[in-house]
C-alpha atoms as a PDB file:
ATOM      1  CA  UNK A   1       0.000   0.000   0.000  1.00  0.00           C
ATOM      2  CA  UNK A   2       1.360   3.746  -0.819  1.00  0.00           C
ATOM      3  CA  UNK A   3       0.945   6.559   0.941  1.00  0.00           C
ATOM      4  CA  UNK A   4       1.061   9.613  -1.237  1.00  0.00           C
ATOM      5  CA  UNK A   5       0.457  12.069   1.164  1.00  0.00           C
ATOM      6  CA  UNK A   6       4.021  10.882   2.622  1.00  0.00           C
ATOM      7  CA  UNK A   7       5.574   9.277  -0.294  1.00  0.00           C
ATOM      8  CA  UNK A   8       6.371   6.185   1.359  1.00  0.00           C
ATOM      9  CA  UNK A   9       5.320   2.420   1.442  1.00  0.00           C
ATOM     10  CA  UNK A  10       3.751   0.923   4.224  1.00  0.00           C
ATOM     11  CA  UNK A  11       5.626  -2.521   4.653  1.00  0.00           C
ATOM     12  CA  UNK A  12       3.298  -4.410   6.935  1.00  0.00           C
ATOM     13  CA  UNK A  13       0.263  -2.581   8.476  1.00  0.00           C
ATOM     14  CA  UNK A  14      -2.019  -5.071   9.931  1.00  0.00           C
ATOM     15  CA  UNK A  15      -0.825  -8.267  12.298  1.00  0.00           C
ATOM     16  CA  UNK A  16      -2.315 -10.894   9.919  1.00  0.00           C
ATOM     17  CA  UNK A  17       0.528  -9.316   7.178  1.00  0.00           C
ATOM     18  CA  UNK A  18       3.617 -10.955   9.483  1.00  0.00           C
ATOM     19  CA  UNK A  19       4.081 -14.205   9.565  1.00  0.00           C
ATOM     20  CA  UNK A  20       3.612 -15.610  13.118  1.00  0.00           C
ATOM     21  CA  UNK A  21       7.072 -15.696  13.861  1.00  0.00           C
ATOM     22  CA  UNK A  22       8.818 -13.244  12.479  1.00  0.00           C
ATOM     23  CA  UNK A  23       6.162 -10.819  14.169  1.00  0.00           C
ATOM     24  CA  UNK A  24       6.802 -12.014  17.522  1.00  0.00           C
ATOM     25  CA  UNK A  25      10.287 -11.750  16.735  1.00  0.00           C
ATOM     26  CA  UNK A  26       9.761  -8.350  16.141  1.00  0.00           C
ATOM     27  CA  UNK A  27       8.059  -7.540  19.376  1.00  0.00           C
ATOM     28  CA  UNK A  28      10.545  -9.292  21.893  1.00  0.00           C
ATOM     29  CA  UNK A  29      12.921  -6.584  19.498  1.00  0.00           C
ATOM     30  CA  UNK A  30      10.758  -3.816  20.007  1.00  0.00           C
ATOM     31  CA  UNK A  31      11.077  -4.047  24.118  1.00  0.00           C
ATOM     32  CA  UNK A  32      14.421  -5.316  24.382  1.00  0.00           C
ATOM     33  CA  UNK A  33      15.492  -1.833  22.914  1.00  0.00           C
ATOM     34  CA  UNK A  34      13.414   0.090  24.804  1.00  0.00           C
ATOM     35  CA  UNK A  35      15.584   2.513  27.016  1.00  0.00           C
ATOM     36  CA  UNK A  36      16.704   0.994  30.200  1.00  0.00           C
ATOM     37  CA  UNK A  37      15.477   3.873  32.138  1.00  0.00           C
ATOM     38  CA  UNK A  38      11.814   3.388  30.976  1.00  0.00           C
ATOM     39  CA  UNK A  39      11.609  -0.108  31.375  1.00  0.00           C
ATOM     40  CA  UNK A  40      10.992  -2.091  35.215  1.00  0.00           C
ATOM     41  CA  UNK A  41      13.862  -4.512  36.441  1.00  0.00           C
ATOM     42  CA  UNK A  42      13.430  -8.400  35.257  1.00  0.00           C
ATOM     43  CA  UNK A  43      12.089  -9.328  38.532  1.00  0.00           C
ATOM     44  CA  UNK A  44       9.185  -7.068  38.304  1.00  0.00           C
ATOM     45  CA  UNK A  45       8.763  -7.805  34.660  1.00  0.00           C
ATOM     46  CA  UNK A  46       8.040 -11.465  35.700  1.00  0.00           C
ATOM     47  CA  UNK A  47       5.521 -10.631  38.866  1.00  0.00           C
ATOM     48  CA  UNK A  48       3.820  -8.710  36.494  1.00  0.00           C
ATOM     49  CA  UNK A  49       3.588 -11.588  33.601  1.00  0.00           C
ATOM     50  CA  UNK A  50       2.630 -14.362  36.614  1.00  0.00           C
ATOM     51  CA  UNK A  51      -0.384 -11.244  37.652  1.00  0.00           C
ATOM     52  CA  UNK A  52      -1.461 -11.364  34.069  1.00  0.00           C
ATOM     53  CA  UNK A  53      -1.209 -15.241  32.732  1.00  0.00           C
ATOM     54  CA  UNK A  54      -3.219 -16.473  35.274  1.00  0.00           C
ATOM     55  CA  UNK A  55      -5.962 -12.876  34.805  1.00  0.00           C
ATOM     56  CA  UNK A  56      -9.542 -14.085  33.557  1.00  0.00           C
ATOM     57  CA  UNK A  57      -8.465 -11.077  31.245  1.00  0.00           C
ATOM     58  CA  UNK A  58      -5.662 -12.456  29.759  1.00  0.00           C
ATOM     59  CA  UNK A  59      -6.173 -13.958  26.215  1.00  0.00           C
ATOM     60  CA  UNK A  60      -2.924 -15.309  24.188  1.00  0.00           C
ATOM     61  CA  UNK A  61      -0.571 -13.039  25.278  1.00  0.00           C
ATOM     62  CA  UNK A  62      -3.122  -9.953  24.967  1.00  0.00           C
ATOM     63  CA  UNK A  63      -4.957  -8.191  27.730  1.00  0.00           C
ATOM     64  CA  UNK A  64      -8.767  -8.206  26.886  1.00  0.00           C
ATOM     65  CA  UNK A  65      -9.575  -4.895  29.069  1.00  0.00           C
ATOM     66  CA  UNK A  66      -6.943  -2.496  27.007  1.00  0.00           C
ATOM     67  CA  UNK A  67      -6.252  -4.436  24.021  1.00  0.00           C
ATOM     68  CA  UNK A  68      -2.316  -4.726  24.498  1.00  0.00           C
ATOM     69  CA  UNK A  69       0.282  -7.350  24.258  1.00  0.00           C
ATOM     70  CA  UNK A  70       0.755  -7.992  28.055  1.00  0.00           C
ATOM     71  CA  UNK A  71       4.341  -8.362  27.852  1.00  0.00           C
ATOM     72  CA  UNK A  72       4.897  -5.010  26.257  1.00  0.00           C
ATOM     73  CA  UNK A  73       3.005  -3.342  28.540  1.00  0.00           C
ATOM     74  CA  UNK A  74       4.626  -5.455  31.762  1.00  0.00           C
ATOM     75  CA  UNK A  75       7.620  -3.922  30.915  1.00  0.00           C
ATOM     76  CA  UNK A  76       7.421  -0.601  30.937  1.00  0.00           C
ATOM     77  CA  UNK A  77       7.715   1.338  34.514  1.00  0.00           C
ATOM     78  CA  UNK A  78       5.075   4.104  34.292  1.00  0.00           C
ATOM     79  CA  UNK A  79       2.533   1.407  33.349  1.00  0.00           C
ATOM     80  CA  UNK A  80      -0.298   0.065  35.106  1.00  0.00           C
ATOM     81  CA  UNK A  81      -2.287  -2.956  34.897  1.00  0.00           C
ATOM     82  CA  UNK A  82      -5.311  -2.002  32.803  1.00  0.00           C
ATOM     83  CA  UNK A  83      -7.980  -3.896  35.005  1.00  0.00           C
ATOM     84  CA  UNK A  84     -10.184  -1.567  36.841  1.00  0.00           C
ATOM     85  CA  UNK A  85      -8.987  -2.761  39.925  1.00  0.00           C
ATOM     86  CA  UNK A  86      -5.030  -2.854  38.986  1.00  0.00           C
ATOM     87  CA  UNK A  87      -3.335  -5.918  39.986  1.00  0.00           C
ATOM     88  CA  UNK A  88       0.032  -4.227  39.383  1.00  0.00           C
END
């Protein structure tokens, strides 16, 4: 797909586009680089997985109140668990 008002090509736009792999691939990328001084220690990052595998929320590695990838959102410090009453 182009994008005239830009002039540049969009090279995957929707999830079903990436192959199931190589898009996970991507997103273990994508927080990995995030800047250490954004992103919690490992030890929290795993209380907060454990909080959100075994949520009645929790969907295949999504979170069904917000709509994110859990383990994106686990990992950054300023965020909260999305569940009206916030487990984390």
């Amino acid at each position: 797909m182009s994008d005239t008002t830009t002039n540049r090509i969009c090279k995957k736009c929707l999830l079903k586009d990436f192959p199931d792999a190589e898009y996970f691939t991507h997103l273990y990328e994508y927080i990995n680089n995030l800047d250490e001084e954004i992103k919690v220690n490992e030890v929290e990052y795993e209380r907060r997985l454990e909080i959100c595998i075994t949520c009645p929320d929790y969907y295949q590695g999504m979170c069904r109140v917000c709509g994110c990838f859990v383990e994106l959102r686990a990992a950054i410090r300023e965020n909260n668990c999305a569940a009206p009453k916030m487990k984390w």
